[in-house]
N, C-alpha and C. Protein backbone atom coordinates (compact mmCIF):
# COMPACT_ATOMS: atom_id res chain seq x y z
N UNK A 1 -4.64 10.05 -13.35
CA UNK A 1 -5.63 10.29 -12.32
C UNK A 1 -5.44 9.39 -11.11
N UNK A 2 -4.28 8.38 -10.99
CA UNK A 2 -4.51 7.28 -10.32
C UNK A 2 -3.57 8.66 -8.80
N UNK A 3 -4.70 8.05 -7.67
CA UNK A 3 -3.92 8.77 -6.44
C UNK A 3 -3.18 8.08 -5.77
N UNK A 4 -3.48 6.45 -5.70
CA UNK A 4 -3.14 5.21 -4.91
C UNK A 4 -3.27 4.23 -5.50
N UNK A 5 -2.79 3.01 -4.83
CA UNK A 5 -2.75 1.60 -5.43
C UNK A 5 -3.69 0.89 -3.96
N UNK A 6 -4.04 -0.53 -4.38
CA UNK A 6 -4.59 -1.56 -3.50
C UNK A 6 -3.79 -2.62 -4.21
N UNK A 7 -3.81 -3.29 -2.82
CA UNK A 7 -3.15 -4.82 -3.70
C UNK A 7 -4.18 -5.62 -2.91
N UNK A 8 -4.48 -7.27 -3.92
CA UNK A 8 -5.16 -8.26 -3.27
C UNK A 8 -4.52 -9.12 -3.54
N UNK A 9 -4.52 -9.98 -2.70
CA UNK A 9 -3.57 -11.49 -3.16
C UNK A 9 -4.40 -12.50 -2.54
N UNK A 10 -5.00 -13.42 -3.68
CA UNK A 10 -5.51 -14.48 -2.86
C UNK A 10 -5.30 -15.76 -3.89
N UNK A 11 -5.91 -16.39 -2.89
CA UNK A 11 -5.72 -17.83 -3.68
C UNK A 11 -6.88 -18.88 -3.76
N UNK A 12 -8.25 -18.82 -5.08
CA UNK A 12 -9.11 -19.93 -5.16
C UNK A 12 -9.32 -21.00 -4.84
N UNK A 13 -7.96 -21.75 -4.88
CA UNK A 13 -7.86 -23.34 -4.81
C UNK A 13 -7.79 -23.95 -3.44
N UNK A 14 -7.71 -22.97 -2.44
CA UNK A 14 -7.93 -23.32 -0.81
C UNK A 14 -8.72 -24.54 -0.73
N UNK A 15 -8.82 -25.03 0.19
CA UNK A 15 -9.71 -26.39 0.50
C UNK A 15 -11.25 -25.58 1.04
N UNK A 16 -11.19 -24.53 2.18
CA UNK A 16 -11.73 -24.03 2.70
C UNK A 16 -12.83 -22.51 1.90
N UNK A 17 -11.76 -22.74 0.55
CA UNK A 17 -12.72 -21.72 -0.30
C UNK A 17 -11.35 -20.50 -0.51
N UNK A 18 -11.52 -19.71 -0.96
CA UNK A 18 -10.79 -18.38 -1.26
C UNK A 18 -9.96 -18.01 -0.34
N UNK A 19 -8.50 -18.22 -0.14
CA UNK A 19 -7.80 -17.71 1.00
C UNK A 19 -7.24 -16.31 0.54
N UNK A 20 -7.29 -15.30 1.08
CA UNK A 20 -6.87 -13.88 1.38
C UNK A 20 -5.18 -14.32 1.91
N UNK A 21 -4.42 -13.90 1.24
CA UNK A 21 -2.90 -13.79 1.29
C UNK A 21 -2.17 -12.67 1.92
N UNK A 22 -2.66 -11.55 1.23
CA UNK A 22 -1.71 -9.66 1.34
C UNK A 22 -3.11 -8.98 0.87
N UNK A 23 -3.15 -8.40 1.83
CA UNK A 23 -4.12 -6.54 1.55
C UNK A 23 -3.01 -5.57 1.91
N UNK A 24 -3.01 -4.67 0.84
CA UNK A 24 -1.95 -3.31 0.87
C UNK A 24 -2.87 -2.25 0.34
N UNK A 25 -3.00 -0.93 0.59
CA UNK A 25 -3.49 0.05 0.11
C UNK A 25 -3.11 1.36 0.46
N UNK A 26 -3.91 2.12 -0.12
CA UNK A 26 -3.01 3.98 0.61
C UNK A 26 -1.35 3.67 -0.40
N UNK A 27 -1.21 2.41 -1.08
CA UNK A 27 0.22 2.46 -1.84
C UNK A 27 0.47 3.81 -2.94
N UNK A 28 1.33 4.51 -2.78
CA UNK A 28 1.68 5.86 -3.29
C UNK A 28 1.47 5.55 -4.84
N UNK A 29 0.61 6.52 -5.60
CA UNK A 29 0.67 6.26 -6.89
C UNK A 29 2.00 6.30 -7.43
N UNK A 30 2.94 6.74 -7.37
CA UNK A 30 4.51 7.06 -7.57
C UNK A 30 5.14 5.94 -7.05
N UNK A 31 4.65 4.97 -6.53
CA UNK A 31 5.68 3.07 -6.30
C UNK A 31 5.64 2.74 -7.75
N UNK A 32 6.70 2.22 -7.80
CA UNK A 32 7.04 1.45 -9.21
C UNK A 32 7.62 -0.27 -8.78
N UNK A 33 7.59 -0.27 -7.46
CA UNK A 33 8.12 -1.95 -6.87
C UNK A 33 7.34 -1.93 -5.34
N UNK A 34 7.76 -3.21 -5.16
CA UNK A 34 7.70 -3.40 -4.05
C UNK A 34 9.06 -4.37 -3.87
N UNK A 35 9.92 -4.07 -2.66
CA UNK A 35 11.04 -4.45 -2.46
C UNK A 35 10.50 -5.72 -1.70
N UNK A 36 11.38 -7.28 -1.67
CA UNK A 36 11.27 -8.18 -1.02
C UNK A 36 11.45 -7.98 0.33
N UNK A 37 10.74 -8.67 0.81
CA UNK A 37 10.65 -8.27 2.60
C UNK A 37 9.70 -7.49 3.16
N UNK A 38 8.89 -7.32 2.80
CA UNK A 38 8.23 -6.17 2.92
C UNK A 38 7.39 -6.32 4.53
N UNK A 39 7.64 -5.75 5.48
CA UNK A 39 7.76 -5.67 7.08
C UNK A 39 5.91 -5.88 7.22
N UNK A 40 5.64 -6.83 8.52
CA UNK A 40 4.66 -7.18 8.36
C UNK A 40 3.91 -5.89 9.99
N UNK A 41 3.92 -4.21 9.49
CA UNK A 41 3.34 -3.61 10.00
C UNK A 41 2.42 -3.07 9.59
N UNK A 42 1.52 -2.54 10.67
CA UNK A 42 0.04 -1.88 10.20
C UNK A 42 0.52 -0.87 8.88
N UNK A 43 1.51 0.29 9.05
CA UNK A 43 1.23 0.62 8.22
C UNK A 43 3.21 1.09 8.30
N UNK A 44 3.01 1.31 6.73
CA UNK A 44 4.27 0.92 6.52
C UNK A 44 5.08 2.16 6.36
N UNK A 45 6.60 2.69 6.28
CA UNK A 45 7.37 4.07 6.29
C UNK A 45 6.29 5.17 5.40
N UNK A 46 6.17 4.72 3.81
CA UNK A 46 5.62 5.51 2.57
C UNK A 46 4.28 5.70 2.94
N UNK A 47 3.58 5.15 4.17
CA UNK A 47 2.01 5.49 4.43
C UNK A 47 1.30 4.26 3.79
N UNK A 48 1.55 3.79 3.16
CA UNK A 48 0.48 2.18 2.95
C UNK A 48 0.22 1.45 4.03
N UNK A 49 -1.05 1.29 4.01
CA UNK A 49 -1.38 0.25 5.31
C UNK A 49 -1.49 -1.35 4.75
N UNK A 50 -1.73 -2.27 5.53
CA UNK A 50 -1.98 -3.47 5.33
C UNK A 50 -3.11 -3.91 6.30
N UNK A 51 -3.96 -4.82 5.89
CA UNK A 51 -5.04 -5.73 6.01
C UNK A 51 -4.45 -6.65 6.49
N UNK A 52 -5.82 -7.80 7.09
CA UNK A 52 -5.62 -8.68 7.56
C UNK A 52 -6.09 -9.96 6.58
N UNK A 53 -4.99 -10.44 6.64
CA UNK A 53 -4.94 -12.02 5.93
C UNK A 53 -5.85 -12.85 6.44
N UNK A 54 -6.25 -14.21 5.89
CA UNK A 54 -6.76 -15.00 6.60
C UNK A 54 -5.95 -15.77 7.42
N UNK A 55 -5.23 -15.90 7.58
CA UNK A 55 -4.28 -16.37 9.12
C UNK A 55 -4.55 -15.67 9.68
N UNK A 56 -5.35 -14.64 9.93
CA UNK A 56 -5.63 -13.65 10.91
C UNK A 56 -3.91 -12.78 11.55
N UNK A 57 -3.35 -12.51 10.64
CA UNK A 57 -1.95 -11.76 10.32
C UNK A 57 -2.20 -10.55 9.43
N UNK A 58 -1.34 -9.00 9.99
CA UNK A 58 -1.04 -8.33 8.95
C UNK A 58 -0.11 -8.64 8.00
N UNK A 59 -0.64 -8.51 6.65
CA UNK A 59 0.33 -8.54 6.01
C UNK A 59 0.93 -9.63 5.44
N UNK A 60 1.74 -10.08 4.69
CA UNK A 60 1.42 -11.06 3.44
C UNK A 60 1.98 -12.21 3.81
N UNK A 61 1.34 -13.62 3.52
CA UNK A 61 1.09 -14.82 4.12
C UNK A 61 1.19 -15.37 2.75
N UNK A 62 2.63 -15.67 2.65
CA UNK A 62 2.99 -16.92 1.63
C UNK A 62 1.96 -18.33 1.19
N UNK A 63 2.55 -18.79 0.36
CA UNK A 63 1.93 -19.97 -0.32
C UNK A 63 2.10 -21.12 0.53
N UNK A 64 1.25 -22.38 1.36
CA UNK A 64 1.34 -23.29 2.02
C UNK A 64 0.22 -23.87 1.14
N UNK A 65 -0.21 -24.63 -0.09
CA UNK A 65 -1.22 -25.68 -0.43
C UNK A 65 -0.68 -27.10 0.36
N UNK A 66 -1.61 -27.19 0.67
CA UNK A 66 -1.84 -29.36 0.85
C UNK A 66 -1.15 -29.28 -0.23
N UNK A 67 -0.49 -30.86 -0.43
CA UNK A 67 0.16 -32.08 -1.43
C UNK A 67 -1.11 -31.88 -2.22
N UNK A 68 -0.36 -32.00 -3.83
CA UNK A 68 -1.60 -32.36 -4.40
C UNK A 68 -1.40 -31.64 -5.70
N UNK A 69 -3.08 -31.18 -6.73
CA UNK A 69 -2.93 -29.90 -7.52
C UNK A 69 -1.95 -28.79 -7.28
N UNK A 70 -1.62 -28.13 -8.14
CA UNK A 70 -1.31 -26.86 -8.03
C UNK A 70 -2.27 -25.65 -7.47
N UNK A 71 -1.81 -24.58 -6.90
CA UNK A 71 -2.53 -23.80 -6.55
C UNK A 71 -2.84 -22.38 -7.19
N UNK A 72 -3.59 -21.64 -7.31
CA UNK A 72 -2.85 -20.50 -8.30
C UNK A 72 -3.64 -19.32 -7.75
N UNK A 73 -1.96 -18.30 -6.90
CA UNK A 73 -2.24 -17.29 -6.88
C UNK A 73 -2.65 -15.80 -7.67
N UNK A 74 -3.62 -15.46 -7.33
CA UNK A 74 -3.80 -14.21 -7.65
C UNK A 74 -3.24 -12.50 -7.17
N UNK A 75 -2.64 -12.16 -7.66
CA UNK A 75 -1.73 -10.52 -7.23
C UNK A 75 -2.92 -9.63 -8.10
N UNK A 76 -3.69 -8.54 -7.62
CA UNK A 76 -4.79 -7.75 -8.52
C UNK A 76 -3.89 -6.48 -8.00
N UNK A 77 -3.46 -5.27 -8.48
CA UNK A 77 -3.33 -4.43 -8.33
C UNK A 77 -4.38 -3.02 -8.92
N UNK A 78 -5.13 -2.64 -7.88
CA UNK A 78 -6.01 -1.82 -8.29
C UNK A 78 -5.48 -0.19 -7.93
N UNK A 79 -5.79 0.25 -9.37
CA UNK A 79 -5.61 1.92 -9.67
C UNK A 79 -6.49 2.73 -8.92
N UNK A 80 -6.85 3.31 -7.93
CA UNK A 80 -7.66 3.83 -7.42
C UNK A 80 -7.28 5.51 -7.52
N UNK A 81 -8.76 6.51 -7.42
CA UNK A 81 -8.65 7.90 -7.75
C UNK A 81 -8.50 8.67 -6.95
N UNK A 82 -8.63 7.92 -5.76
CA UNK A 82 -8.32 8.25 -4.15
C UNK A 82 -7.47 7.39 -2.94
N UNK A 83 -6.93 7.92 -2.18
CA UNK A 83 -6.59 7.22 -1.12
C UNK A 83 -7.69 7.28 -0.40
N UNK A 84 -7.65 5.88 0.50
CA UNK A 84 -8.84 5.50 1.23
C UNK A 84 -8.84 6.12 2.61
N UNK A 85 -9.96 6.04 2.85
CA UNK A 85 -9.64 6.34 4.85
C UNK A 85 -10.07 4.99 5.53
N UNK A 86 -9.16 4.64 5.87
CA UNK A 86 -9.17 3.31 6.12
C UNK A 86 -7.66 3.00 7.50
N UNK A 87 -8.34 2.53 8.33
CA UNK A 87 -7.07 2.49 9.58
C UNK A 87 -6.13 0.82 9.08
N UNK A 88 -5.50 1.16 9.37
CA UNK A 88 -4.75 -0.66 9.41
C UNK A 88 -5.65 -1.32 9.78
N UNK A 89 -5.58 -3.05 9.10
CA UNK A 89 -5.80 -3.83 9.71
C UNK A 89 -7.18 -4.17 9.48
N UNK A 90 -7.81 -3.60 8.11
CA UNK A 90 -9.17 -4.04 7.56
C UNK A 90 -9.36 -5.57 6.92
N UNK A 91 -10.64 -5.88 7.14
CA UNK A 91 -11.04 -7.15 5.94
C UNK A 91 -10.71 -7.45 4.74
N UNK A 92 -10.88 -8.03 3.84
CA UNK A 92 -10.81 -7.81 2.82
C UNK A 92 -12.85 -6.85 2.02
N UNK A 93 -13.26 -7.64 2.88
CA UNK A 93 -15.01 -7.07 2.38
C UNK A 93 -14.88 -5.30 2.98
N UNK A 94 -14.41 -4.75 3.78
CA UNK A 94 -13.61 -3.66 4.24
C UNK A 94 -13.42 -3.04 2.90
N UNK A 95 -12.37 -3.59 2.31
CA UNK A 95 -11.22 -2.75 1.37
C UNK A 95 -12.03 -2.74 0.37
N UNK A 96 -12.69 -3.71 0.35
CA UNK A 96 -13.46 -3.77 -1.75
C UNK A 96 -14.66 -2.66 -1.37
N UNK A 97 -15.34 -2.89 -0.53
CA UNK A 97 -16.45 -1.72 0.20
C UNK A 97 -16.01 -0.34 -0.07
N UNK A 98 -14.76 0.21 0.65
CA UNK A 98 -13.78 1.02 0.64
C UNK A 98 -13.71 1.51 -1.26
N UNK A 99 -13.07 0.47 -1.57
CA UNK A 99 -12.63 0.79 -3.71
C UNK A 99 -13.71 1.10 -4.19
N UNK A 100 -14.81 1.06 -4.07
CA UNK A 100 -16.42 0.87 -4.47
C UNK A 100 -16.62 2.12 -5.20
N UNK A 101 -16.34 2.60 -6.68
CA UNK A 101 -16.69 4.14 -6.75
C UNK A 101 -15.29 4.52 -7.29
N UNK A 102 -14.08 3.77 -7.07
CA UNK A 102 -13.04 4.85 -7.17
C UNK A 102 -11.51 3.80 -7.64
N UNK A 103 -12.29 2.98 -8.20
CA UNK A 103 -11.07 1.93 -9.10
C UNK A 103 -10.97 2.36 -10.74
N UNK A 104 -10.02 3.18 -10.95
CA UNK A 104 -10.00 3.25 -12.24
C UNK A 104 -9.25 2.01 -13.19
N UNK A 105 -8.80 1.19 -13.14
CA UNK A 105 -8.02 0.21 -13.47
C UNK A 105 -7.43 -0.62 -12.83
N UNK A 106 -7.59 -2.51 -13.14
CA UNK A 106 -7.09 -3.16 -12.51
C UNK A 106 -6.16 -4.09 -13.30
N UNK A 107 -5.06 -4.67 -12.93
CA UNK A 107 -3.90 -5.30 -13.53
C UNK A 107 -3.90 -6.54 -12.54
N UNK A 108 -3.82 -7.60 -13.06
CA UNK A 108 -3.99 -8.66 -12.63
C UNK A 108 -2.55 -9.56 -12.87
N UNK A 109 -1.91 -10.32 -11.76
CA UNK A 109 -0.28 -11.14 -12.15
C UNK A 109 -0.95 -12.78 -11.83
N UNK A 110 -1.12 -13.94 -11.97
CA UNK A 110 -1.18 -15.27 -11.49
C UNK A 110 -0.14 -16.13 -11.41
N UNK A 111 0.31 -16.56 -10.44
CA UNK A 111 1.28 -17.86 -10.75
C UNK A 111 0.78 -18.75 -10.10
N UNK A 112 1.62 -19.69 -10.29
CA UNK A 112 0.82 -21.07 -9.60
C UNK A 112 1.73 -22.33 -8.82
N UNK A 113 1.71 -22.52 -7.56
CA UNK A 113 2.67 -23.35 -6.41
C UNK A 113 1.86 -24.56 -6.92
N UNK A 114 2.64 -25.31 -6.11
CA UNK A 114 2.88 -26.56 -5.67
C UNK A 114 3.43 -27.46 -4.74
N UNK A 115 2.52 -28.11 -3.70
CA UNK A 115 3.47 -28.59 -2.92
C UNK A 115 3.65 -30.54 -3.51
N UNK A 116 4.51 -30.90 -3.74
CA UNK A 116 5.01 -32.21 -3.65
C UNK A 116 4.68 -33.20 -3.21
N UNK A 117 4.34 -34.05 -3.09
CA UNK A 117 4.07 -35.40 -2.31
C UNK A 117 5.15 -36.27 -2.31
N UNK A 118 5.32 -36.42 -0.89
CA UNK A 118 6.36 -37.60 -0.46
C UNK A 118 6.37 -38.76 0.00
């Protein structure tokens, strides 16, 4: 039943509270990857759009923690029963608003950075 995918990527351990990383959605139920590199446009060849990060950037904003703890990202990939109508370049409160009704399953990946002290 799944029509589309959403992706969320964030990260708890921010200083500032919850940082928003990558919003992707409209992703073709028929992706089985996502290739490295992935071009930081509104919306991409296959029709997936992208959100806005908290760097106030489309599109996905790597790991930078302060020295210190580890940090640990979150990747949620949500099964949705519909593609959204949704233009490039939404919130994240946008996209979850948007899924509200029409997430059939979510799969969750975590890893966890570190930056070093020197």
């Amino acid at each position: 039943e799944t029509r589309s995918f959403a992706l969320i990527c964030d990260d708890p351990d921010a200083p500032s509270g919850t940082w928003v990383h990558w919003l992707l959605y409209n992703l073709s139920a028929e992706a089985a990857e996502l290739g490295a590199g992935v071009p930081r446009l509104p919306e991409l060849p296959a029709g997936a759009r992208q959100g806005i990060n908290d760097t106030g950037d489309l599109g996905y904003g790597g790991p930078c923690p302060p020295a210190g703890k580890p940090h640990r990202y979150f990747f949620r990939l949500h099964a949705l029963d519909a593609s959204l109508n949704l233009p490039p370049g939404v919130s994240r409160a946008e996209l979850e608003q948007a899924m509200v009704g029409h997430v059939l399953a979510v799969g969750t990946l975590m890893g966890t950075y570190e930056r070093r002290r020197r």
